[in-house]
Protein backbone atom coordinates (compact mmCIF):
# COMPACT_ATOMS: atom_id res chain seq x y z
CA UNK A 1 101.90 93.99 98.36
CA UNK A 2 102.84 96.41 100.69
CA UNK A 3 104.56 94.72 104.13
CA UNK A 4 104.30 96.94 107.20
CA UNK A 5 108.10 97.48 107.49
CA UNK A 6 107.93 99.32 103.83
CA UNK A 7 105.08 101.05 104.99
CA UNK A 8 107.35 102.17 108.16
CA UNK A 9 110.37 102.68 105.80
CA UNK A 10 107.96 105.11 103.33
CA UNK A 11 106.68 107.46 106.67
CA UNK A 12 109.82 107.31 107.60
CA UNK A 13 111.15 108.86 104.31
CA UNK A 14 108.53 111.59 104.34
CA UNK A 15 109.01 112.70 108.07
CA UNK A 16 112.92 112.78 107.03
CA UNK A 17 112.34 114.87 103.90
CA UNK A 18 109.53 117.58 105.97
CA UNK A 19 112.06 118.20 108.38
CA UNK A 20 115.13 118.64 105.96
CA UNK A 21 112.89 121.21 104.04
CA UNK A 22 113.17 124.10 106.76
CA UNK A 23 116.68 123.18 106.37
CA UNK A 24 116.77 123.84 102.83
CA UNK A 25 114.96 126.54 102.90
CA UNK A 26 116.98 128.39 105.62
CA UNK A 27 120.17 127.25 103.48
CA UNK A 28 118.67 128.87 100.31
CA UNK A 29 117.54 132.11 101.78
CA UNK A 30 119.32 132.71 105.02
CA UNK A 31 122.46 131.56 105.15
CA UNK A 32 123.40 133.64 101.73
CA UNK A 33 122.30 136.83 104.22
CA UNK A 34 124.62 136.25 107.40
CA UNK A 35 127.91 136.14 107.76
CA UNK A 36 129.74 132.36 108.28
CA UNK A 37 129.61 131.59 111.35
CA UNK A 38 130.09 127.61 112.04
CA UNK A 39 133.26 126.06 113.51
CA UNK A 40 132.62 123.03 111.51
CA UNK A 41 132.79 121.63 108.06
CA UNK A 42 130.15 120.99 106.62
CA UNK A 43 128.58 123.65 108.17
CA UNK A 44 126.30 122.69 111.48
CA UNK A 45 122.72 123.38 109.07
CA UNK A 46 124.53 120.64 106.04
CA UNK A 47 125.18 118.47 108.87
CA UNK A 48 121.46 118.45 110.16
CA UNK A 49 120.66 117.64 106.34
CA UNK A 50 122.82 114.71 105.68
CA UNK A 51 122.23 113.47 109.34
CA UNK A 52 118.36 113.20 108.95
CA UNK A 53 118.59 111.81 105.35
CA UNK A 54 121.27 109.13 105.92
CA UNK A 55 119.66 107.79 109.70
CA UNK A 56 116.61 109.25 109.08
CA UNK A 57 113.98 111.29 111.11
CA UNK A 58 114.84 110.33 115.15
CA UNK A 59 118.82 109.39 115.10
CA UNK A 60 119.72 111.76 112.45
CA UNK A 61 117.99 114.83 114.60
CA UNK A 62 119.32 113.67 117.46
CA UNK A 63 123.28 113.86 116.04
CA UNK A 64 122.34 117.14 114.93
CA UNK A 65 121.29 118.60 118.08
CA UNK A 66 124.23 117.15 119.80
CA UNK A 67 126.04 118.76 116.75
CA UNK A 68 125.01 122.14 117.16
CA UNK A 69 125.05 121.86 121.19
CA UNK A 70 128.84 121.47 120.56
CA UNK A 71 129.11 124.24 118.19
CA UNK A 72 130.29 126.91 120.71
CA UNK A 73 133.41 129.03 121.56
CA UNK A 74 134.05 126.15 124.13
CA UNK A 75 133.82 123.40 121.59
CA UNK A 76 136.06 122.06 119.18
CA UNK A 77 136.18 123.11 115.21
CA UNK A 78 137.22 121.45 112.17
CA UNK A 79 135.98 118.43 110.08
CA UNK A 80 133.12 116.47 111.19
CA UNK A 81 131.65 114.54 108.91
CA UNK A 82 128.18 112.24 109.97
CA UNK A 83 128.77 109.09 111.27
C-alpha cells in the first residue's frame, strides 16, 4: 500500500530527475563545445546535478543558483563540493 509520504517521495524523484535532464543534456552536448570556464570543482553544471539529486527538486536548485550566483570574477574558486 502506497502511504502518501512515498507517494510525495516518488514525485519528488521524478521532478528531481526532469530537471537534471537539461543538465545532462547540456553536459553531453555543450559543454564538450566551449571552452572551461568555471572557477569551481566540480564544475557549477555537476554541481546543479548532484545538488538536485542528493536534496532533491526545491533545496538542491536552490544551492545551485546560489552556486552559480557566486561563480563570478568577484567570487571565490576552488573546491566546493554539495553540502
Amino acid at each position: 500500500m502506497m502511504t502518501l509520504r512515498n507517494i510525495v517521495h516518488r514525485i519528488s524523484h521524478a521532478i528531481a530527475w526532469v530537471m537534471v535532464l537539461p543538465i545532462i543534456f547540456y553536459q553531453k552536448f555543450i559543454t564538450p563545445y566551449t571552452p572551461p570556464s568555471c572557477r569551481f570543482t566540480p564544475t557549477c553544471s555537476e554541481y546543479a546535478r548532484q545538488a538536485i539529486l542528493k536534496h532533491g527538486p526545491i533545496k538542491g536548485l536552490a544551492l545551485a543558483i546560489w552556486r552559480i550566483l557566486r561563480c563570478n570574477p568577484w567570487g571565490g574558486s576552488g573546491y566546493d563540493p554539495v553540502p
